[in-house]
Every structure is written in C-alpha cells, then in structure tokens.
PDB file of N, CA and C in Angstrom:
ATOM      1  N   UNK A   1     -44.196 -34.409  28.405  1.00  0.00           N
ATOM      2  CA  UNK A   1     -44.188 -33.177  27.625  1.00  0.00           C
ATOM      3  C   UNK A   1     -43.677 -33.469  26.216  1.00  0.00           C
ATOM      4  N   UNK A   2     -44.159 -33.013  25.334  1.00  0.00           N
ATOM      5  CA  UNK A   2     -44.435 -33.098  23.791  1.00  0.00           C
ATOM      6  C   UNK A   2     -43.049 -32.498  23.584  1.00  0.00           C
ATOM      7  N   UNK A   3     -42.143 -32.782  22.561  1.00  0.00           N
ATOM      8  CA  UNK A   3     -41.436 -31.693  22.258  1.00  0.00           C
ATOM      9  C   UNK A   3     -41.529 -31.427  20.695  1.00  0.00           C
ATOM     10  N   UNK A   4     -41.652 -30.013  20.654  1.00  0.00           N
ATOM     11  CA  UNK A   4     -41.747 -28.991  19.576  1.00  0.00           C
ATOM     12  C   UNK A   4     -40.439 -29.178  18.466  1.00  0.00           C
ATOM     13  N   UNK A   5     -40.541 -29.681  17.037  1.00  0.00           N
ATOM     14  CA  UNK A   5     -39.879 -29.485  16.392  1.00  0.00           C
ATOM     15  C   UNK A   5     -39.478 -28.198  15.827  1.00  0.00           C
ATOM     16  N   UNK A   6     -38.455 -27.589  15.932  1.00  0.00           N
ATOM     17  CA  UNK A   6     -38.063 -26.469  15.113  1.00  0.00           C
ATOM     18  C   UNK A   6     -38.183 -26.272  13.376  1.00  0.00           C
ATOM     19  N   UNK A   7     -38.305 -25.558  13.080  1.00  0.00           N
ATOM     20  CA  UNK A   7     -38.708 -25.365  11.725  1.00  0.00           C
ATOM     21  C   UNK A   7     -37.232 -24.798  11.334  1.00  0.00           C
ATOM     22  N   UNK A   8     -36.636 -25.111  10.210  1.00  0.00           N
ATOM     23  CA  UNK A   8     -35.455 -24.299  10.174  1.00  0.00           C
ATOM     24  C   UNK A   8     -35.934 -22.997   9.247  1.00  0.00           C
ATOM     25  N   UNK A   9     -35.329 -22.253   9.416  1.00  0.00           N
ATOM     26  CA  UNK A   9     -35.531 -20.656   8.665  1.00  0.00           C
ATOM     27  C   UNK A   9     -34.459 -20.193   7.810  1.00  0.00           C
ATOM     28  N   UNK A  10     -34.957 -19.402   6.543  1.00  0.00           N
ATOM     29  CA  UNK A  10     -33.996 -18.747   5.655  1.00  0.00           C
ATOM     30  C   UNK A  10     -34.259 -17.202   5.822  1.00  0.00           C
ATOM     31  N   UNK A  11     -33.683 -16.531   5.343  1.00  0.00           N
ATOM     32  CA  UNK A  11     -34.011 -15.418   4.658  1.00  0.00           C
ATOM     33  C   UNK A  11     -33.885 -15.054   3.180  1.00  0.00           C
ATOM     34  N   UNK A  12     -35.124 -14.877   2.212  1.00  0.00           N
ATOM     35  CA  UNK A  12     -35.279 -14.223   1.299  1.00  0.00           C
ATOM     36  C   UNK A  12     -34.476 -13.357   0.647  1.00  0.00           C
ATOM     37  N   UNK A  13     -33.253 -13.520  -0.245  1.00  0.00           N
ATOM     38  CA  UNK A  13     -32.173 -12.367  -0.741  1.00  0.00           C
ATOM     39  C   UNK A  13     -33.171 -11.396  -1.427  1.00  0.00           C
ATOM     40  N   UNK A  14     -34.659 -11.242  -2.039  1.00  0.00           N
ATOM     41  CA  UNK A  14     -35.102 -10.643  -2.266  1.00  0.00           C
ATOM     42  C   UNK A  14     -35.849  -9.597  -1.327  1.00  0.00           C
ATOM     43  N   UNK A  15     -36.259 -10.473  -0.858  1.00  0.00           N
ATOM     44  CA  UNK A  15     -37.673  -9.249   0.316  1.00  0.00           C
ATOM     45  C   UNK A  15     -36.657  -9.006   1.577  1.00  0.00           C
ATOM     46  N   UNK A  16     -35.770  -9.801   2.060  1.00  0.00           N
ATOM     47  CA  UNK A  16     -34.992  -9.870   3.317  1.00  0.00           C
ATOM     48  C   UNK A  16     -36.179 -10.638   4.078  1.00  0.00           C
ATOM     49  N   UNK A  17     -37.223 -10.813   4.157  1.00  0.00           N
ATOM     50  CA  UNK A  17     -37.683 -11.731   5.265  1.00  0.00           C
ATOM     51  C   UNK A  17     -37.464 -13.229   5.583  1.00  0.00           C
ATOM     52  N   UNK A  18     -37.554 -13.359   6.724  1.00  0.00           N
ATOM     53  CA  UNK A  18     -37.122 -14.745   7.495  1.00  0.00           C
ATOM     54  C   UNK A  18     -38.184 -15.674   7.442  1.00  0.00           C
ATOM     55  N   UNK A  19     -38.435 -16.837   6.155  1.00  0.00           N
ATOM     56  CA  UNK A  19     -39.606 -17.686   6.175  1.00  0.00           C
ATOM     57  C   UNK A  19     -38.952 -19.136   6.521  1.00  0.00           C
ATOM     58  N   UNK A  20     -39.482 -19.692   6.657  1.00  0.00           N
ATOM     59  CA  UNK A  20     -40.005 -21.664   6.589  1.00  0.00           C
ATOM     60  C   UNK A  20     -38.389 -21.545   5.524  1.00  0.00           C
ATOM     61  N   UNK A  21     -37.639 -22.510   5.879  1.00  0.00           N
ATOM     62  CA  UNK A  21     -36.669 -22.989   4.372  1.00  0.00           C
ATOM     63  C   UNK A  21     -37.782 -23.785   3.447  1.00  0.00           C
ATOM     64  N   UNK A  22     -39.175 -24.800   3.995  1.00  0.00           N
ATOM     65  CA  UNK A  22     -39.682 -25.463   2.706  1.00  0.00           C
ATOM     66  C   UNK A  22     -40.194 -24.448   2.194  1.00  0.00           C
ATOM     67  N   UNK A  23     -40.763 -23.091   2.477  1.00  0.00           N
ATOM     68  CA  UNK A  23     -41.476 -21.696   1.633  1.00  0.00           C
ATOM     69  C   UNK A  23     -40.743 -21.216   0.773  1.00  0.00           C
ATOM     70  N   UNK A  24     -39.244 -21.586   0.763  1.00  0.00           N
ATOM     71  CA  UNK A  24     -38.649 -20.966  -0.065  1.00  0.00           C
ATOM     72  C   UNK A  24     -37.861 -21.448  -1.219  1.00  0.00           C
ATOM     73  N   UNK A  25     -37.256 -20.822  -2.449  1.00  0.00           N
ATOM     74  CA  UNK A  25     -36.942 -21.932  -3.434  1.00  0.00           C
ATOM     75  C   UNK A  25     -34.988 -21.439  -3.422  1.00  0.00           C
ATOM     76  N   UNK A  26     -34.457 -22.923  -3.299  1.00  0.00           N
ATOM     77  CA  UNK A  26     -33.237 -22.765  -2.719  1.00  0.00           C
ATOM     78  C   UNK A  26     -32.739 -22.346  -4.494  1.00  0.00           C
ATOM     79  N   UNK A  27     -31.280 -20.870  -4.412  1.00  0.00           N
ATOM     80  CA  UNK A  27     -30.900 -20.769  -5.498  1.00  0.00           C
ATOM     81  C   UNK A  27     -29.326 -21.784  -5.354  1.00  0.00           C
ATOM     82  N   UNK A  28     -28.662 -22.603  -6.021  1.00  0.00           N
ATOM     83  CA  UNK A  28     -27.289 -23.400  -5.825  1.00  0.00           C
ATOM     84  C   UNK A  28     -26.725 -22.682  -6.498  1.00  0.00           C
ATOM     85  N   UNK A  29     -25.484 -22.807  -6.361  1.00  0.00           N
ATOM     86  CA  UNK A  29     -23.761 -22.838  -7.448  1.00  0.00           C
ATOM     87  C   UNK A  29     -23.326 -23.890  -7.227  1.00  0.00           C
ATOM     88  N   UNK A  30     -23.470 -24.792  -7.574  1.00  0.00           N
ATOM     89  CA  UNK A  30     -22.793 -26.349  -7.910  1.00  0.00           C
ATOM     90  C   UNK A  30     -21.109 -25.963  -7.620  1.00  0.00           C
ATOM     91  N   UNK A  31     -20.321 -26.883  -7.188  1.00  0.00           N
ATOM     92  CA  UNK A  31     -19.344 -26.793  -6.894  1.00  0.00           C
ATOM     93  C   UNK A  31     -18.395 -26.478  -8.626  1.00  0.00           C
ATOM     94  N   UNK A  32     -19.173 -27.119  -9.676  1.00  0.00           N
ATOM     95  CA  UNK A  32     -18.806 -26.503 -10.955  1.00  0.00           C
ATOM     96  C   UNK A  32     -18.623 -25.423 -11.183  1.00  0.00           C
ATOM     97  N   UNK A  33     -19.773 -24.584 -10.459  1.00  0.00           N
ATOM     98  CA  UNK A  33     -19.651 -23.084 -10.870  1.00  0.00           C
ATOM     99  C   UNK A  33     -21.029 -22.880 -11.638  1.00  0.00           C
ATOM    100  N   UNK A  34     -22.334 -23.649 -12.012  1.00  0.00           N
ATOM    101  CA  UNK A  34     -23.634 -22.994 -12.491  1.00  0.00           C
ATOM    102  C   UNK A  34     -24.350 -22.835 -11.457  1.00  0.00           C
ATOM    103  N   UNK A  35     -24.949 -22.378 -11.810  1.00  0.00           N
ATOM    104  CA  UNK A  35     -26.467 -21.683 -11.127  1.00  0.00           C
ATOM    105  C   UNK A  35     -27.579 -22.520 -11.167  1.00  0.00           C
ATOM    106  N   UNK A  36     -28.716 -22.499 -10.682  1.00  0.00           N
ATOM    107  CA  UNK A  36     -29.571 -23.382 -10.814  1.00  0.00           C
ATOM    108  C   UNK A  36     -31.067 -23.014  -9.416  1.00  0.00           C
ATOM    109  N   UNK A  37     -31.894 -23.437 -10.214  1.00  0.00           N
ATOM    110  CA  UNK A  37     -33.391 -23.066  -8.804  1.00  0.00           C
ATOM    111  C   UNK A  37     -32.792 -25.103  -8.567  1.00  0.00           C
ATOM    112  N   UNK A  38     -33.205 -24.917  -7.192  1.00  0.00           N
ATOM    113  CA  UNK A  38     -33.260 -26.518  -6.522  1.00  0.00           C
ATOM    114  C   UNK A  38     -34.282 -26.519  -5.945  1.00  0.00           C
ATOM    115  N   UNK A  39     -35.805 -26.938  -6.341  1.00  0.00           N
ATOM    116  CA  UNK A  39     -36.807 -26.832  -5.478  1.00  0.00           C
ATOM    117  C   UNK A  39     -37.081 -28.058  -4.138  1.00  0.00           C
ATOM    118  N   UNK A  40     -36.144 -29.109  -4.261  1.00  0.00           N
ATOM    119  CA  UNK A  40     -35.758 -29.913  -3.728  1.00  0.00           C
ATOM    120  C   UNK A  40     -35.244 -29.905  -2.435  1.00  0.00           C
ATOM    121  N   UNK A  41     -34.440 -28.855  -2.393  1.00  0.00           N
ATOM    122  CA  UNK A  41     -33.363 -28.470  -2.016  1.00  0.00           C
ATOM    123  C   UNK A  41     -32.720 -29.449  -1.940  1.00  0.00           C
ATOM    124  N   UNK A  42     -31.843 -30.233  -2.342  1.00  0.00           N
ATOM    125  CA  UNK A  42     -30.747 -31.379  -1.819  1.00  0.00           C
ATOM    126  C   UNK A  42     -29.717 -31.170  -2.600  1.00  0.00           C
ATOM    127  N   UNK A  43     -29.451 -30.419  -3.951  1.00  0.00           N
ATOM    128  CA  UNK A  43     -28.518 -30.481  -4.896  1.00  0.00           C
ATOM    129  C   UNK A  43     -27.241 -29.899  -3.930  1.00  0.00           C
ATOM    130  N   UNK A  44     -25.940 -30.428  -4.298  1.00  0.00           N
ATOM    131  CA  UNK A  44     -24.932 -29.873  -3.713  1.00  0.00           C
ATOM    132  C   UNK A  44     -24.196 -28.290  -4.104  1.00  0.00           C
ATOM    133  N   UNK A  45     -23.761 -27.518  -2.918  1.00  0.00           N
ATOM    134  CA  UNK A  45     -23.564 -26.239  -3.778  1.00  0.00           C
ATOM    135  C   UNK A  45     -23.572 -25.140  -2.185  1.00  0.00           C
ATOM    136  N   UNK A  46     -22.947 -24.320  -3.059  1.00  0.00           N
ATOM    137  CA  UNK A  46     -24.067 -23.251  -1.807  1.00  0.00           C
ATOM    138  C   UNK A  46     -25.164 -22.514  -2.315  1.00  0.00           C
ATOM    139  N   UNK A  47     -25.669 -22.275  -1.491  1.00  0.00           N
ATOM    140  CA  UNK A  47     -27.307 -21.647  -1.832  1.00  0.00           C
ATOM    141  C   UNK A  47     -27.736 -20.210  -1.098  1.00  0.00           C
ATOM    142  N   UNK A  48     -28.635 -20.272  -1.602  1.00  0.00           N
ATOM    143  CA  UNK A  48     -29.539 -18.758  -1.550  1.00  0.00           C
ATOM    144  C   UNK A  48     -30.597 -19.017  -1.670  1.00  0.00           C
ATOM    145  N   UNK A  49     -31.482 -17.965  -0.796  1.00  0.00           N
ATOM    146  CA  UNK A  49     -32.993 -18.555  -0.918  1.00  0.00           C
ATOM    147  C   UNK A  49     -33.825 -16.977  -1.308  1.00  0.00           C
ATOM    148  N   UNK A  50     -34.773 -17.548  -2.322  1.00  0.00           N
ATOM    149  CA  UNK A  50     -35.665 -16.845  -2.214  1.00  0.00           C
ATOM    150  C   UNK A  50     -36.671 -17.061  -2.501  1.00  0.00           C
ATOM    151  N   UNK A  51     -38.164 -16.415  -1.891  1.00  0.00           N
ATOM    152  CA  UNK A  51     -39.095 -16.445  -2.289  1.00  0.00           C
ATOM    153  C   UNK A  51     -39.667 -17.190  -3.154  1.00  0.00           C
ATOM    154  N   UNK A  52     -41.112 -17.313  -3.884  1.00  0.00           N
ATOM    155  CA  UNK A  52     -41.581 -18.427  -5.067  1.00  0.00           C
ATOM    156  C   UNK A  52     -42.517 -17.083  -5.744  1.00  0.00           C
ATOM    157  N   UNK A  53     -41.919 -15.960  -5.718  1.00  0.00           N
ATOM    158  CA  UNK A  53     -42.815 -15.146  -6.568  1.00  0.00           C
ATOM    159  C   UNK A  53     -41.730 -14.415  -7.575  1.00  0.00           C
ATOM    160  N   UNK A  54     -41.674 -14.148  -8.497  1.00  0.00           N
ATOM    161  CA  UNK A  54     -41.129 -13.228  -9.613  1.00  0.00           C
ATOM    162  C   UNK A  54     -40.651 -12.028  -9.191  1.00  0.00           C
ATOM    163  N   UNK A  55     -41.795 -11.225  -8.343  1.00  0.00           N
ATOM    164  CA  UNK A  55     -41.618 -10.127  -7.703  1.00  0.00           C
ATOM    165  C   UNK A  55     -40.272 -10.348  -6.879  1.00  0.00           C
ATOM    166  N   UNK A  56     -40.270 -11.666  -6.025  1.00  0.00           N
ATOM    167  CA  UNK A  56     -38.605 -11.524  -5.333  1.00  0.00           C
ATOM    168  C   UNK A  56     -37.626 -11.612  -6.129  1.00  0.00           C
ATOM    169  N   UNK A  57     -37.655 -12.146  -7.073  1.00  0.00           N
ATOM    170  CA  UNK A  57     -36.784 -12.845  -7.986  1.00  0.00           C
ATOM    171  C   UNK A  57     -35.610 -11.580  -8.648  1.00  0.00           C
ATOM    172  N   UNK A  58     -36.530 -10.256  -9.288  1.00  0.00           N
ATOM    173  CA  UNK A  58     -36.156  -9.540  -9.784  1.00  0.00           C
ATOM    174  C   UNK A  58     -36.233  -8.367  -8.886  1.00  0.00           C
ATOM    175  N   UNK A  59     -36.196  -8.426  -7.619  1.00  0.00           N
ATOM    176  CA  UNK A  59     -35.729  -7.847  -6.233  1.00  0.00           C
ATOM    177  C   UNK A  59     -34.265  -7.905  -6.042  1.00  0.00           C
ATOM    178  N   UNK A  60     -34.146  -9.426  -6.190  1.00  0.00           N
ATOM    179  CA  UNK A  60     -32.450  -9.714  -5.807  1.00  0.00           C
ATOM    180  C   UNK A  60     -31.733  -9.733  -6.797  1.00  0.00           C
ATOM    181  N   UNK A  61     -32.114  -9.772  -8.458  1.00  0.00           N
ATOM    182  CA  UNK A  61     -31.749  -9.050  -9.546  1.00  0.00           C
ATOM    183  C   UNK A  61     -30.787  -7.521  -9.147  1.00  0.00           C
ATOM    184  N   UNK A  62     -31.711  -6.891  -9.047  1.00  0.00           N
ATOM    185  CA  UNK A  62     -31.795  -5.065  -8.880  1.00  0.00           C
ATOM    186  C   UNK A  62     -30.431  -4.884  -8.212  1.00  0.00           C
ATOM    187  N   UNK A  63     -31.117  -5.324  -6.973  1.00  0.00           N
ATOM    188  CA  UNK A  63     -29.728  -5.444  -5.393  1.00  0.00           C
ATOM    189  C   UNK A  63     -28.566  -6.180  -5.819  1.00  0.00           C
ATOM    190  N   UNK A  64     -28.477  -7.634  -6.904  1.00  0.00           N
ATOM    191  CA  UNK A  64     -27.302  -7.668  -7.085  1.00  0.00           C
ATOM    192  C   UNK A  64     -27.031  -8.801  -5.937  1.00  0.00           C
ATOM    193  N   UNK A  65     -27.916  -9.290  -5.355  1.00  0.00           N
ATOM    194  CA  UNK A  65     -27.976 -10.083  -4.120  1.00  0.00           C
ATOM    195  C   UNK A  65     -27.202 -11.785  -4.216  1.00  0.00           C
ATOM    196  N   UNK A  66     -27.890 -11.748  -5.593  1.00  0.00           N
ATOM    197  CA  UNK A  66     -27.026 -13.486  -5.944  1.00  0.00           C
ATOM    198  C   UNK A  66     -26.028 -13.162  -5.861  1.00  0.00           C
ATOM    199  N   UNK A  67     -25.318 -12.165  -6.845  1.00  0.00           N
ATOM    200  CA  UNK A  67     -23.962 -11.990  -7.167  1.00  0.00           C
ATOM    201  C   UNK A  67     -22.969 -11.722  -5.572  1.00  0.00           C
ATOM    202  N   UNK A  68     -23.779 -11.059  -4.770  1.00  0.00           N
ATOM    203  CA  UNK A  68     -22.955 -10.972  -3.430  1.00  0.00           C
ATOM    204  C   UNK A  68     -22.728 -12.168  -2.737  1.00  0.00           C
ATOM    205  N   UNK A  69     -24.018 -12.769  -2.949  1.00  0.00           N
ATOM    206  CA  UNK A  69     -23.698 -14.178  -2.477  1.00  0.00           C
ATOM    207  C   UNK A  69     -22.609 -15.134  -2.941  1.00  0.00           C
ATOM    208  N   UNK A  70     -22.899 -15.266  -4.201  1.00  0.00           N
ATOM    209  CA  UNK A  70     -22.278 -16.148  -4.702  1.00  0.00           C
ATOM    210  C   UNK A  70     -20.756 -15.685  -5.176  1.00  0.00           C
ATOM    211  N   UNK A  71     -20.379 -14.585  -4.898  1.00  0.00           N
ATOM    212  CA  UNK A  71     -19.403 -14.137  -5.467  1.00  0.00           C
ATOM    213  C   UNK A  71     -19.173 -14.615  -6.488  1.00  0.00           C
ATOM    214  N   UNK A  72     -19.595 -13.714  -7.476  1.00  0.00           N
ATOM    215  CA  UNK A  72     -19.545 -14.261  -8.832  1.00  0.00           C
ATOM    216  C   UNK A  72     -20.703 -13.241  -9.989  1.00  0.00           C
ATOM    217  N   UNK A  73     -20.490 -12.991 -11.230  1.00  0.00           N
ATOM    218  CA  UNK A  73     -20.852 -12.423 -11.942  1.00  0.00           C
ATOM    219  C   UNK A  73     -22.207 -13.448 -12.473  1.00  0.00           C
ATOM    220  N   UNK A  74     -23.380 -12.933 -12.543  1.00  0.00           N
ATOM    221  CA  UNK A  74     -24.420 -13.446 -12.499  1.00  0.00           C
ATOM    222  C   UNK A  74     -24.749 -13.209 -14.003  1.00  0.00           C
ATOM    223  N   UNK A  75     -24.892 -13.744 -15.342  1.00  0.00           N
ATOM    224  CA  UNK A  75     -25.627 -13.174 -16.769  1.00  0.00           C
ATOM    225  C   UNK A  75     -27.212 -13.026 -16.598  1.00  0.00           C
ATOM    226  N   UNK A  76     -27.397 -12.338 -17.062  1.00  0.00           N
ATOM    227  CA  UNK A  76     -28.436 -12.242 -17.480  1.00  0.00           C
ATOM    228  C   UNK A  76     -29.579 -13.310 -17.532  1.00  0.00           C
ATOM    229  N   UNK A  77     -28.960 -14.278 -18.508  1.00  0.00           N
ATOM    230  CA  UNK A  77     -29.590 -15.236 -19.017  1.00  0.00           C
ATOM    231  C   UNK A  77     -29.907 -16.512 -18.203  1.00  0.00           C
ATOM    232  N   UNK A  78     -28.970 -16.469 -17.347  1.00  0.00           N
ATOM    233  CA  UNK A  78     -29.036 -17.494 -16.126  1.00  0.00           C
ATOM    234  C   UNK A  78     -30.350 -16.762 -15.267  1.00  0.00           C
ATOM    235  N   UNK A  79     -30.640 -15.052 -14.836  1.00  0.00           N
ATOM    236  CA  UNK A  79     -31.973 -15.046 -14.726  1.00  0.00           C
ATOM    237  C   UNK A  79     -33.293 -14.987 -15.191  1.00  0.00           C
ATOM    238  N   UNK A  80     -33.108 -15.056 -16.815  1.00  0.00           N
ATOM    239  CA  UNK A  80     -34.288 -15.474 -17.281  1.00  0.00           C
ATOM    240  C   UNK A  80     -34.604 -16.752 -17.383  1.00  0.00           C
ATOM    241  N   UNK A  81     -33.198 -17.854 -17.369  1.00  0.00           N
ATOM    242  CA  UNK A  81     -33.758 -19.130 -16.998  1.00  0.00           C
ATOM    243  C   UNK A  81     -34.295 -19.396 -15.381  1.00  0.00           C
ATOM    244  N   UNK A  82     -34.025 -18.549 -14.496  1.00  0.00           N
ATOM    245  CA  UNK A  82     -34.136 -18.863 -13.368  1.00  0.00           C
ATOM    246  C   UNK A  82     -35.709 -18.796 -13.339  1.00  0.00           C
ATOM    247  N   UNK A  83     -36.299 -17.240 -13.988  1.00  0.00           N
ATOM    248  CA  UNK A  83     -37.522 -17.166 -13.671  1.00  0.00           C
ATOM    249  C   UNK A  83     -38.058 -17.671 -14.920  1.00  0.00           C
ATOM    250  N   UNK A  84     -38.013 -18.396 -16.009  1.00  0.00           N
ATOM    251  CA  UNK A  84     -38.842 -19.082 -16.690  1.00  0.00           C
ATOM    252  C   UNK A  84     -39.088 -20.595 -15.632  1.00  0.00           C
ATOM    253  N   UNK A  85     -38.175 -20.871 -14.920  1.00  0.00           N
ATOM    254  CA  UNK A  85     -37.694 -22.714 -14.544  1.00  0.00           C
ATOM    255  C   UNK A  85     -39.015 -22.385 -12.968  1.00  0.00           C
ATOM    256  N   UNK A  86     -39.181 -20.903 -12.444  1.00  0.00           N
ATOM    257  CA  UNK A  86     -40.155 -20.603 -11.169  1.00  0.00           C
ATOM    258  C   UNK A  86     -41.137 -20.428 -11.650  1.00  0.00           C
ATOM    259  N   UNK A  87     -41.831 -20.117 -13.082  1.00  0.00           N
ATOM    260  CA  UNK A  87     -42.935 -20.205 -13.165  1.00  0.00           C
ATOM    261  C   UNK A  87     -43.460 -21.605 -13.427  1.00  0.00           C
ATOM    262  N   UNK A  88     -42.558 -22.205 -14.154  1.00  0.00           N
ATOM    263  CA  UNK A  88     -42.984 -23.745 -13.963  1.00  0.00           C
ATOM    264  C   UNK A  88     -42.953 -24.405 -12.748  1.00  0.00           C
ATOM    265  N   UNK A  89     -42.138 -24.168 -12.122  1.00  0.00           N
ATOM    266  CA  UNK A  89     -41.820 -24.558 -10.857  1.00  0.00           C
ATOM    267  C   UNK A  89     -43.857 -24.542  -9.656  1.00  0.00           C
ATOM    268  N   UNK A  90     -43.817 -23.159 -10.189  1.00  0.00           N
ATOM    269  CA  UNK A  90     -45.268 -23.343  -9.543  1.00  0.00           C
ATOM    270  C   UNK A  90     -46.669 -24.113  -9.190  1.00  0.00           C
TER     271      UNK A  90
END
C-alpha cells in the first residue's frame, strides 16, 4: 500500500480559506521587526499567509489581519510595497 503524502495547509488572513501552503504567499516579520512577502517561504520570522491576488491582499488590509497577527502596527507603505513586490511576484 502506497502511502499518501499530506499536503500541509494555511489559511488565507484575507479570504479565511484553507489552501495548499505552496498556493499561498507567506507574509514574515523577521525577528528584526520588518515585514516582507517570502515567496520562498524559508525566510526566518513568523508568518502569515495569504492568497496571490490583490483582492486578498487589501482584504487583510481592511480587517487589520497582519496587524493582529503580527502584533504590531502595520504602515501603510509596507502595504504598498507588499502589493507592488505580488504583482511582480506573479
């Protein structure tokens, strides 16, 4: 009998759904304290995942979702680099 690898799973801080962790683009806080997309995922940190569309992006904006996560005050500007760095990312 074959055995079945498990896929590990995230959930989306934007949409809330439960995808693939490779479907999704890991967000870090470096133990420094920045922010950062890790499409890699390997950078050290804790993370957050969301989605690879804009639409999630500025979902978990709204909700405030990084900031719960990460405990921590999120600028602005760290999400327009986030979603300029996901459209390239694409």
């Amino acid at each position: 009998m074959q055995k079945v690898k498990k896929l590990p799973q995230r959930q989306c801080v934007g949409c809330r759904t439960m995808k693939e962790k490779r479907e999704l683009i890991r967000v870090v806080k470096s133990p420094e304290g920045e922010i950062s997309l890790d499409f890699g995922g390997k950078k050290p940190g804790r993370g957050a995942y969301v989605c690879p569309s804009a639409e999630c992006l500025k979902r978990a904006r709204k909700s405030r979702a990084l900031e719960r996560t990460f405990e921590t005050a999120i600028p602005e500007s760290v999400y327009d680099a986030l979603e300029k760095e996901m459209e390239r990312g694409e």
